[in-house]
Protein backbone atom coordinates (compact mmCIF):
# COMPACT_ATOMS: atom_id res chain seq x y z
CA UNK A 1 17.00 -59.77 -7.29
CA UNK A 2 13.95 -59.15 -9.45
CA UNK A 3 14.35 -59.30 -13.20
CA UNK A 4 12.25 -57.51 -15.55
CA UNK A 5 11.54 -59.99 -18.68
CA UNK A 6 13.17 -59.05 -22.10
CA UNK A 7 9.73 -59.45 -23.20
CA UNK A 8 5.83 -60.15 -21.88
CA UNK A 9 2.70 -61.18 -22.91
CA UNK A 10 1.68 -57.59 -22.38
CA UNK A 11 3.50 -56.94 -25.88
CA UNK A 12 3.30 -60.04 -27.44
CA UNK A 13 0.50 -60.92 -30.70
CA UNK A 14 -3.12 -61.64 -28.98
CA UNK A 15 -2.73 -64.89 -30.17
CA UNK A 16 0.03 -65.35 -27.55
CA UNK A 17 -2.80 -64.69 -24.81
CA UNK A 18 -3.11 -67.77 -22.81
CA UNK A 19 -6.76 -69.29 -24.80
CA UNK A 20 -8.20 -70.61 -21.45
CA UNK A 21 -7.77 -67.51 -19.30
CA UNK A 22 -11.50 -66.95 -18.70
CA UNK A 23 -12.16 -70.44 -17.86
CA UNK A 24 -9.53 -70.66 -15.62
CA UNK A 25 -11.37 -67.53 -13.86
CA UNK A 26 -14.53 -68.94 -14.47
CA UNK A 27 -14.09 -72.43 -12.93
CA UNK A 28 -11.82 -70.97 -9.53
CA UNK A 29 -14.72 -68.03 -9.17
CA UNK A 30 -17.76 -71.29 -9.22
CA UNK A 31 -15.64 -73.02 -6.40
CA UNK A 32 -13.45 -70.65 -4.36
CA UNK A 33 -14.82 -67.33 -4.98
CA UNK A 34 -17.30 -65.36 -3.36
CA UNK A 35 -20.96 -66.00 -3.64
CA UNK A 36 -22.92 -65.08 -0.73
CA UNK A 37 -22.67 -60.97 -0.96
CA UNK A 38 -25.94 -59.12 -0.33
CA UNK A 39 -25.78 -57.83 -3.68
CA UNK A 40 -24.79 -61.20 -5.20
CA UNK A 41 -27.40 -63.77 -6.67
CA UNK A 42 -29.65 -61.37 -8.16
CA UNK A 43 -30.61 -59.81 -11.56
CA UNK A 44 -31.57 -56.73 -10.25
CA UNK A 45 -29.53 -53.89 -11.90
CA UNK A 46 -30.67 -51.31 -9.51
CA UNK A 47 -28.90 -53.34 -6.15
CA UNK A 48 -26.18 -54.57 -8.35
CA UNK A 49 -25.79 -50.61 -9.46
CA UNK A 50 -25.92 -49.42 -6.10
CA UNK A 51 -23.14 -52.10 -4.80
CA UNK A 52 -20.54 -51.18 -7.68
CA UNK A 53 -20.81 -47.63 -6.87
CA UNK A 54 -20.46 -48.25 -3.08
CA UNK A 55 -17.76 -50.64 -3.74
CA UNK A 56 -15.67 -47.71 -5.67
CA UNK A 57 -12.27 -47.48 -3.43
CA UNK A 58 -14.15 -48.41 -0.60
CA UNK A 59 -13.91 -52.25 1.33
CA UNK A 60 -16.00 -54.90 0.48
CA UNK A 61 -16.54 -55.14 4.49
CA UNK A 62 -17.06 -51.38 4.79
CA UNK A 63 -19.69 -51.24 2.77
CA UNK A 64 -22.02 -55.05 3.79
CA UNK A 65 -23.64 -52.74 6.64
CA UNK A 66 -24.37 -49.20 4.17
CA UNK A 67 -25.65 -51.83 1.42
CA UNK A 68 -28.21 -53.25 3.69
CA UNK A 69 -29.26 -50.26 5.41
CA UNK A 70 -29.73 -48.28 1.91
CA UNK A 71 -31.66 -50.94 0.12
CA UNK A 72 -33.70 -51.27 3.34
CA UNK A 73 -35.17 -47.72 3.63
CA UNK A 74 -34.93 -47.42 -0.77
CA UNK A 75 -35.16 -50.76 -1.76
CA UNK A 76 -35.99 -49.57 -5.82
CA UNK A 77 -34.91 -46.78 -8.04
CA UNK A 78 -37.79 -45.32 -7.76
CA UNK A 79 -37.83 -45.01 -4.00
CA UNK A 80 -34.24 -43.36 -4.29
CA UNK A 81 -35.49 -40.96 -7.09
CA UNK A 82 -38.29 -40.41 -5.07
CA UNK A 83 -36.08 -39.42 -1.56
CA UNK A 84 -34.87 -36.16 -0.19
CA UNK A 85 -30.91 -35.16 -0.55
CA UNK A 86 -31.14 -35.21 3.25
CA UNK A 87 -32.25 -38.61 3.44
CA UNK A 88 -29.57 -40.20 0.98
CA UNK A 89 -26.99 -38.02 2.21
CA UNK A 90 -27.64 -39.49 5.71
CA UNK A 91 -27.39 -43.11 4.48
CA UNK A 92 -24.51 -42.60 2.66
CA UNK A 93 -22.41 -40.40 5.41
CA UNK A 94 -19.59 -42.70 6.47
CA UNK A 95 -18.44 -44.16 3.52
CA UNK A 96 -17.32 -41.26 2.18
CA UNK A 97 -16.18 -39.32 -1.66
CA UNK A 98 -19.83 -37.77 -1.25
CA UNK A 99 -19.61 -36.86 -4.90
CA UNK A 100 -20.68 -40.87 -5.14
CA UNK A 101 -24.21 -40.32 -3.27
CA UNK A 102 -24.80 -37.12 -5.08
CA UNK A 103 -24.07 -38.62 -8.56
CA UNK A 104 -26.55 -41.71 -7.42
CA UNK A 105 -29.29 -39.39 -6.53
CA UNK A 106 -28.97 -37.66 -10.11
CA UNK A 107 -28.62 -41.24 -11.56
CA UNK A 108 -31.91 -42.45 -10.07
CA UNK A 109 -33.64 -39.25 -11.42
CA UNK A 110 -32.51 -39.68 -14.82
CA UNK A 111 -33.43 -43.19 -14.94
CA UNK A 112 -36.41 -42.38 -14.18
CA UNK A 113 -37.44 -39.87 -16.30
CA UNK A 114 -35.94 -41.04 -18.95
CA UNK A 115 -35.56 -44.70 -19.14
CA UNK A 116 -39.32 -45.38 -17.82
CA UNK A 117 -38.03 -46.42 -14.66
CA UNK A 118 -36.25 -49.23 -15.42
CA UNK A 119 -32.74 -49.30 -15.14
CA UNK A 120 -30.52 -50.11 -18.40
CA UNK A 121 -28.52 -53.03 -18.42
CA UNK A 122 -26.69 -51.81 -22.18
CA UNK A 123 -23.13 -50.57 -21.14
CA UNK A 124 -23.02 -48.65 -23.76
CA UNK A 125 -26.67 -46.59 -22.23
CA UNK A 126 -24.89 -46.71 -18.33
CA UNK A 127 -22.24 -45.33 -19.17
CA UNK A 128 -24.22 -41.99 -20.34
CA UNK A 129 -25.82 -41.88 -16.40
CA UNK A 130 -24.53 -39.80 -13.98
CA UNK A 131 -21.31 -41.22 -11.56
CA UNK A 132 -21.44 -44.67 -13.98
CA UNK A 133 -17.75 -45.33 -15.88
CA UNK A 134 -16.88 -48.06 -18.36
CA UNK A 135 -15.64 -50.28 -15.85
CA UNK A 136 -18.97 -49.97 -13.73
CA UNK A 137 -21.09 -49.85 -16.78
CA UNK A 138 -19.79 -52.95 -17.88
CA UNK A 139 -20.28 -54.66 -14.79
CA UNK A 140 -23.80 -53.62 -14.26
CA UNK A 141 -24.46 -54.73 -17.33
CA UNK A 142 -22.63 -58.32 -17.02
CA UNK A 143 -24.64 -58.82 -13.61
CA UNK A 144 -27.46 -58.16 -14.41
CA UNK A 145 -28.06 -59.86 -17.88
CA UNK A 146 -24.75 -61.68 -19.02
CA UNK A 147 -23.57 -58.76 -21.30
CA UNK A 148 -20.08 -59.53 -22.65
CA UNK A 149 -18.09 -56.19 -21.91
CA UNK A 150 -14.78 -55.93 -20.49
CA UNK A 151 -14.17 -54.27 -16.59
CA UNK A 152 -11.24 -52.76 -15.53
CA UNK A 153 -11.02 -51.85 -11.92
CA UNK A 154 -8.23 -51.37 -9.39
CA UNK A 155 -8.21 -55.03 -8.50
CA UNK A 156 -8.72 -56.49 -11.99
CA UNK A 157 -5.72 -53.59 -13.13
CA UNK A 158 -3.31 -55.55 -10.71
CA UNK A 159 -3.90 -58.80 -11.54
CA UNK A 160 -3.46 -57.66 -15.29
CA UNK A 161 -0.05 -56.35 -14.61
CA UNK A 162 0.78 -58.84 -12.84
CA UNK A 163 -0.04 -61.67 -15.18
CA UNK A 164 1.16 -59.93 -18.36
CA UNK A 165 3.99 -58.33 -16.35
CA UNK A 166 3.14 -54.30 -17.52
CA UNK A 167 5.07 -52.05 -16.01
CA UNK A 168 4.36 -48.76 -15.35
CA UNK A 169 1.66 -47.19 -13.40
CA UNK A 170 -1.49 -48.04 -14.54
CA UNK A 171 -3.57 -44.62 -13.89
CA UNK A 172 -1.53 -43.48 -16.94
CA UNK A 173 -3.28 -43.58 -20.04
CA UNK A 174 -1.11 -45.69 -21.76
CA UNK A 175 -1.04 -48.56 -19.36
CA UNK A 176 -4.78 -48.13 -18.86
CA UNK A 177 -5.42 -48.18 -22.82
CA UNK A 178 -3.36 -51.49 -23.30
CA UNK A 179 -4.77 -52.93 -19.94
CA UNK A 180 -8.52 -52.40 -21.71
CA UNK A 181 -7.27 -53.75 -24.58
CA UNK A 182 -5.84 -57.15 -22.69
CA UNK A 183 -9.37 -57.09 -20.98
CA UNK A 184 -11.25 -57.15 -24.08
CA UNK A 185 -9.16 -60.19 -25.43
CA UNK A 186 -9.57 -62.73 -22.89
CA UNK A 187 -13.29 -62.20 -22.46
CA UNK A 188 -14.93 -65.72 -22.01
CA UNK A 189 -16.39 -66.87 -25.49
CA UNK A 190 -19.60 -66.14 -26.79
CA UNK A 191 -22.12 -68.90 -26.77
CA UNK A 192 -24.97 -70.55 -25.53
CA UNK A 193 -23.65 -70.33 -21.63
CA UNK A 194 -22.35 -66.92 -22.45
CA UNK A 195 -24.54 -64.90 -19.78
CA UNK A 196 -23.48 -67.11 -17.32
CA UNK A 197 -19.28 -67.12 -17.97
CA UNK A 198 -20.13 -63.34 -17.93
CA UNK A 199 -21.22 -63.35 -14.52
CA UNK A 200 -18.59 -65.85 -12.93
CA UNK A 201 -15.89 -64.56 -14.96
CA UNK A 202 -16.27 -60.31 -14.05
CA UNK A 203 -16.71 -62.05 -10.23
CA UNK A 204 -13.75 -64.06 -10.33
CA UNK A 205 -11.61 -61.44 -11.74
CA UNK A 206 -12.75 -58.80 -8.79
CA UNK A 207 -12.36 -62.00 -6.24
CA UNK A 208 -8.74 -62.98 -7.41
CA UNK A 209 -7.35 -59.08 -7.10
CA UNK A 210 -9.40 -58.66 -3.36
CA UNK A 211 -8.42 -62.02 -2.25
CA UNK A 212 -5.45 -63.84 -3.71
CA UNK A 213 -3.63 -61.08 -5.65
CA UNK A 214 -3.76 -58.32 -3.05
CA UNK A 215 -1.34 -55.75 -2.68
CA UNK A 216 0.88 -56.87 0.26
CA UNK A 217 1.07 -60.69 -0.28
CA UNK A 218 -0.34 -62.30 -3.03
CA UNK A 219 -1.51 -66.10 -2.21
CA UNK A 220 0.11 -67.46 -4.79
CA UNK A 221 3.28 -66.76 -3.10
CA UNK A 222 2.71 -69.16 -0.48
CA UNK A 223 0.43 -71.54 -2.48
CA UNK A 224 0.92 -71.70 -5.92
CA UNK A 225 -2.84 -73.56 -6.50
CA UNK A 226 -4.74 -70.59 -4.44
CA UNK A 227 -4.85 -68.71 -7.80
CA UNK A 228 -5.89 -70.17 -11.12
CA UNK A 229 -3.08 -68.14 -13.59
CA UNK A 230 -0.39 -68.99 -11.65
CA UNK A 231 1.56 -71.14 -13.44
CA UNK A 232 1.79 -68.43 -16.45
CA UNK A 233 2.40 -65.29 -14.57
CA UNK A 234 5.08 -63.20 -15.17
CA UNK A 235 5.20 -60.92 -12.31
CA UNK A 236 5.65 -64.75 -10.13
CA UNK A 237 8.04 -66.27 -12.35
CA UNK A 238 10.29 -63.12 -12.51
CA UNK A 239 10.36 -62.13 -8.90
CA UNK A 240 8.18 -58.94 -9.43
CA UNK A 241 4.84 -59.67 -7.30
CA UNK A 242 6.34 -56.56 -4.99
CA UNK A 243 6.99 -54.32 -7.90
CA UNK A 244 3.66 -54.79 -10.09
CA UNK A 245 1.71 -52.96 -10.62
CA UNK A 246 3.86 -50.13 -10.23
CA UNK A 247 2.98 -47.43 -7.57
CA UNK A 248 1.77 -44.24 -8.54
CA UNK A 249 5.20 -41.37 -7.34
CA UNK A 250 4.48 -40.14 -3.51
CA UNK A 251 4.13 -36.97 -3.18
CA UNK A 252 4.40 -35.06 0.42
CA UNK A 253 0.56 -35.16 1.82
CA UNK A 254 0.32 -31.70 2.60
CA UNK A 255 -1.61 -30.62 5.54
CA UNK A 256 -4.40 -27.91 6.12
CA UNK A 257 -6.10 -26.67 9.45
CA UNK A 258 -9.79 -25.24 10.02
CA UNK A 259 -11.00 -24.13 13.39
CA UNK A 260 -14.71 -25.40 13.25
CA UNK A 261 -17.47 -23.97 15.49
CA UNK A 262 -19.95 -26.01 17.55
CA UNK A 263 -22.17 -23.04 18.21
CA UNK A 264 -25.09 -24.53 20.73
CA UNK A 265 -28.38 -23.72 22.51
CA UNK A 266 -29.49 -25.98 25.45
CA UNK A 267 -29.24 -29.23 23.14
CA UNK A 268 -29.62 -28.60 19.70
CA UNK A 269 -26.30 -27.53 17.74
CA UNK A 270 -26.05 -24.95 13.98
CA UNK A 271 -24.95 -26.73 11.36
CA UNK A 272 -24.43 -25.40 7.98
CA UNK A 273 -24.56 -27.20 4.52
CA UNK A 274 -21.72 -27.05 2.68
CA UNK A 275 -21.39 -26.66 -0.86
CA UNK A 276 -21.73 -29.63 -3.55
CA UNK A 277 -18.02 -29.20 -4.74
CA UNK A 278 -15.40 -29.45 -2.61
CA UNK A 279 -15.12 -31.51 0.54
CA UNK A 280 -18.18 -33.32 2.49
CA UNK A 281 -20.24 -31.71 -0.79
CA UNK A 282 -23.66 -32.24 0.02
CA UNK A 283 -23.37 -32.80 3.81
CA UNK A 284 -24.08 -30.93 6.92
CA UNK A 285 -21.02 -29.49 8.73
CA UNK A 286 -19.84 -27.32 11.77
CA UNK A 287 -20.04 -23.37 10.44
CA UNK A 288 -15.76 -23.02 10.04
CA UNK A 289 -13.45 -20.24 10.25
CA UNK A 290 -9.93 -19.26 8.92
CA UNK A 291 -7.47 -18.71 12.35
CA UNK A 292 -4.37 -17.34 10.56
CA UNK A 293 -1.81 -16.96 13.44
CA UNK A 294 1.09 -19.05 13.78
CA UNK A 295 1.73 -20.81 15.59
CA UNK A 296 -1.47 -20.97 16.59
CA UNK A 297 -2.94 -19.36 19.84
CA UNK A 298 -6.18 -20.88 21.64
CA UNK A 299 -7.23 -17.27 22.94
CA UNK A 300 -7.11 -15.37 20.18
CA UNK A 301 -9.12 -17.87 18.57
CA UNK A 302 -11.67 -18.18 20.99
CA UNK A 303 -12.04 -14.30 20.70
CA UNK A 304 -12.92 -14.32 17.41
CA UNK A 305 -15.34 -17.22 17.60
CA UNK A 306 -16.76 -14.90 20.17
CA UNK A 307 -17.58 -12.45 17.22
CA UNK A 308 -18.41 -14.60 14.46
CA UNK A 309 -20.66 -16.06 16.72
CA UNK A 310 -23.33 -13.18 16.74
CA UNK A 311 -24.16 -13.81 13.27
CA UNK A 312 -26.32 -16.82 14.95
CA UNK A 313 -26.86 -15.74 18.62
CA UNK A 314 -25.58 -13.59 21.40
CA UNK A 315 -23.02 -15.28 22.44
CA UNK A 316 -21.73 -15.94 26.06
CA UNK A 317 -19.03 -18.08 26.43
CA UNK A 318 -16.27 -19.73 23.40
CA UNK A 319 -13.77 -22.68 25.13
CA UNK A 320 -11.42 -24.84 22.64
CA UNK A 321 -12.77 -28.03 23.10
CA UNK A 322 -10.62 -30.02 21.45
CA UNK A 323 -8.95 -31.48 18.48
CA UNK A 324 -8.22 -34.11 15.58
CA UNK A 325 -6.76 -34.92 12.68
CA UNK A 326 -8.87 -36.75 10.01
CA UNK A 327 -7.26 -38.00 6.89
CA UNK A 328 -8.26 -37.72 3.13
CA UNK A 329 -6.58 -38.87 -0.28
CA UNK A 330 -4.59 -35.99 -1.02
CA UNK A 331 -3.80 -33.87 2.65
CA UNK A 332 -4.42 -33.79 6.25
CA UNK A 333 -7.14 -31.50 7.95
CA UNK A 334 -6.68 -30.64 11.62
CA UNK A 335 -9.61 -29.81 13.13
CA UNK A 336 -9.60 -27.91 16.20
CA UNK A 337 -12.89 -27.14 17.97
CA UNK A 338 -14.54 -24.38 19.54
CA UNK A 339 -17.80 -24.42 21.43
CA UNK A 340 -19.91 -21.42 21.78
CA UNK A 341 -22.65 -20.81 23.64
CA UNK A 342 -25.44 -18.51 22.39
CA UNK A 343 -28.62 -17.18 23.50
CA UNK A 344 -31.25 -14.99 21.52
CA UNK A 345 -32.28 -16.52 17.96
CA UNK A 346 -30.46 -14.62 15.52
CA UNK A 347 -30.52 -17.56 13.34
CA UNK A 348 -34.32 -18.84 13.45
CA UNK A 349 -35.29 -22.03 12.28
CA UNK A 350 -37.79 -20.18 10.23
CA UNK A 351 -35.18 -18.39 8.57
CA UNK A 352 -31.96 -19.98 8.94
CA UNK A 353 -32.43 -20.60 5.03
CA UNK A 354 -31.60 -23.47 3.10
CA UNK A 355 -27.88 -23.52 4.52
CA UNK A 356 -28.17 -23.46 8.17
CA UNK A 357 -30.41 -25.14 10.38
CA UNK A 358 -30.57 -26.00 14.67
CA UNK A 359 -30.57 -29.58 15.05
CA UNK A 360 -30.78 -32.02 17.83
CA UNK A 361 -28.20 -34.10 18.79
CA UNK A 362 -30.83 -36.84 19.39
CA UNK A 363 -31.95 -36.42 15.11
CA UNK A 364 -27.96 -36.53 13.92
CA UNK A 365 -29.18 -39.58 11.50
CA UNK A 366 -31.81 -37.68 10.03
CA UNK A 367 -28.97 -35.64 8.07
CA UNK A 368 -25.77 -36.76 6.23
CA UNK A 369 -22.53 -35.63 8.75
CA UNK A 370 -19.30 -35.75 7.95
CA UNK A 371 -17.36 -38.55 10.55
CA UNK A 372 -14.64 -36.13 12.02
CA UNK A 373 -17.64 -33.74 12.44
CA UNK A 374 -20.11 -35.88 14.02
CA UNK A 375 -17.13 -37.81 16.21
CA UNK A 376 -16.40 -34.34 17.39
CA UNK A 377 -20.26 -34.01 18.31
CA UNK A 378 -20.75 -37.49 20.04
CA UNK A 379 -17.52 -36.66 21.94
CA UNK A 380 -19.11 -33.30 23.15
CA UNK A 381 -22.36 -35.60 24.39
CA UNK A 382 -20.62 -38.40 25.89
CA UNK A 383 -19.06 -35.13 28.23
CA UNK A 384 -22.43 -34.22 29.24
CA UNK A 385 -21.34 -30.47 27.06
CA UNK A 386 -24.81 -31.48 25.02
């Protein structure tokens, strides 16, 4: 059975912090760890920038492709500054918490105007920019010129507990405060190779939490010698590798339904922008609907798209056309989906305004979709319905 220790590191005198922890980091990150990222090997705070905030709760695999294809088409701050919300919203639609792309666009801006167009590498001036916290400030700033400031992300959180053996959850505060505290402690020293610890060290520690301390089954388990703290981590020697860090309570995921409209003419489809809080802020979306009978019934609903649908057309036909389910943080959205056909232009492309517009299936990467919406649209083609 797992013990919990009378006693950690986690509350013992900094001086009982293990003196060599950085190295240890340090020297596994030069040979085992990862080196030949996109993003990696450069001193450019504007790609290492973007990469952190891509890399927020999102896999480092997920994101290789987006990272390429952004940098590509706004390969400098001033490019991104410089680019239409359309434009980054369309790179960016995929990967998901939109309030990211939004907060880089407004981050790009500022840096320009008020930085001179070149991109801070102070943690202490990040952390002021728009979408940039302490943890990504600091490793901005140790990427791209050495700076000696502490990071804290989810990975580097669970090797921490882990290793010190802190128990409870570490989203609350004070877990999190004694976690940045730890961090702070067992920076690598400052000296003469200082910049370059910096940049091994905040690598190794996001390595060891993606790759040998995950969350199902830790390396070390297996092979003691696939992770450089090993031999003085608590959560190994008691038994608690399953229990640290602990999990944050479950809660029921609640679930929520929309009935979204794919109102077409010959090949082009409305869409309508939705608003920058909330949901898919930012992006360009299927005009919805609230269906409120239950259970629900396919006819009456296809009756009232029938009537919403002359704000945009006259309408001639509404069929469901199908369903799906698409999962987010905190609840599940079904989305069921009803075509409808419309003639006349009640809604003008002159006119639609900025929140509706007709586009072209053919020109869906020239705006930022959400997935479950354009899924539902690529579906419709691949039926010949577009």
């Amino acid at each position: 059975m797992p013990r919990k220790p009378a006693a950690s590191p986690a509350n013992l005198p900094p001086s009982a912090v293990p003196a060599d922890f950085a190295m240890r980091v340090v020297a596994w990150q030069r040979q085992h760890g990862r080196h030949d990222l996109p993003w990696q090997n450069t001193r450019d705070a504007y790609r290492i920038w973007l990469s952190e905030i891509m890399l927020q709760q999102t896999q480092v695999s997920a994101v290789i492709e987006y990272f390429q294809r952004f940098v590509s088409r706004l390969p400098t701050v001033a490019a991104l500054a410089q680019a239409s919300a359309d434009e980054v919203m369309a790179l960016w639609a995929g990967l998901g918490y939109y309030s990211r792309a939004r907060n880089l666009h407004r981050c790009a801006k500022t840096v320009m105007s008020e930085h001179g167009g070149v991109f801070p590498t102070d943690p202490d001036v990040l952390v002021t920019l728009p979408g940039i916290g302490r943890s990504t400030a600091a490793a901005v700033a140790a990427f791209s010129a050495g700076v000696r400031s502490p990071i804290l992300d989810g990975n580097v959180k669970r090797v921490f507990a882990r290793f010190f053996g802190i128990h409870g959850h570490p989203g609350v505060k004070a877990v999190e405060t004694r976690m940045w505290q730890l961090a702070g402690e067992v920076l690598p020293a400052m000296g003469p190779r200082q910049a370059e610890d910096m940049v091994s060290y905040t690598q190794g520690l996001m390595d060891l939490g993606a790759t040998v301390c995950s969350r199902g089954k830790p390396a070390c388990l297996a092979d003691a010698v696939a992770c450089p703290l090993a031999t003085d981590c608590v959560a190994r020697r008691d038994g608690l590798t399953a229990v640290l860090p602990t999990p944050k309570p479950r809660a029921a995921i609640p679930e929520r339904s929309t009935v979204m409209l794919l109102v077409r003419r010959d090949r082009e489809v409305l869409l309508s922008l939705r608003p920058d809080s909330g949901i898919w802020g930012g992006l360009w979306s299927l005009p919805e609907m609230a269906v409120d009978t239950v259970p629900f019934d396919a006819e009456l609903a296809e009756d009232a798209a029938l009537e919403r649908a002359r704000e945009f057309g006259t309408p001639s036909s509404a069929n469901m056309v199908g369903e799906l389910t698409h999962v987010f943080t905190h609840f599940r959205l079904l989305i069921r989906a009803i075509r409808v056909d419309v003639t006349g232009l009640t809604v003008r492309d002159a006119d639609a305004g900025a929140a509706l517009r007709w586009l072209s299936l053919d020109d869906l990467d020239a705006v930022g979709t959400p997935a479950p919406v354009r899924k539902l649209l690529e579906a419709q083609a691949r039926r010949g319905l577009f």
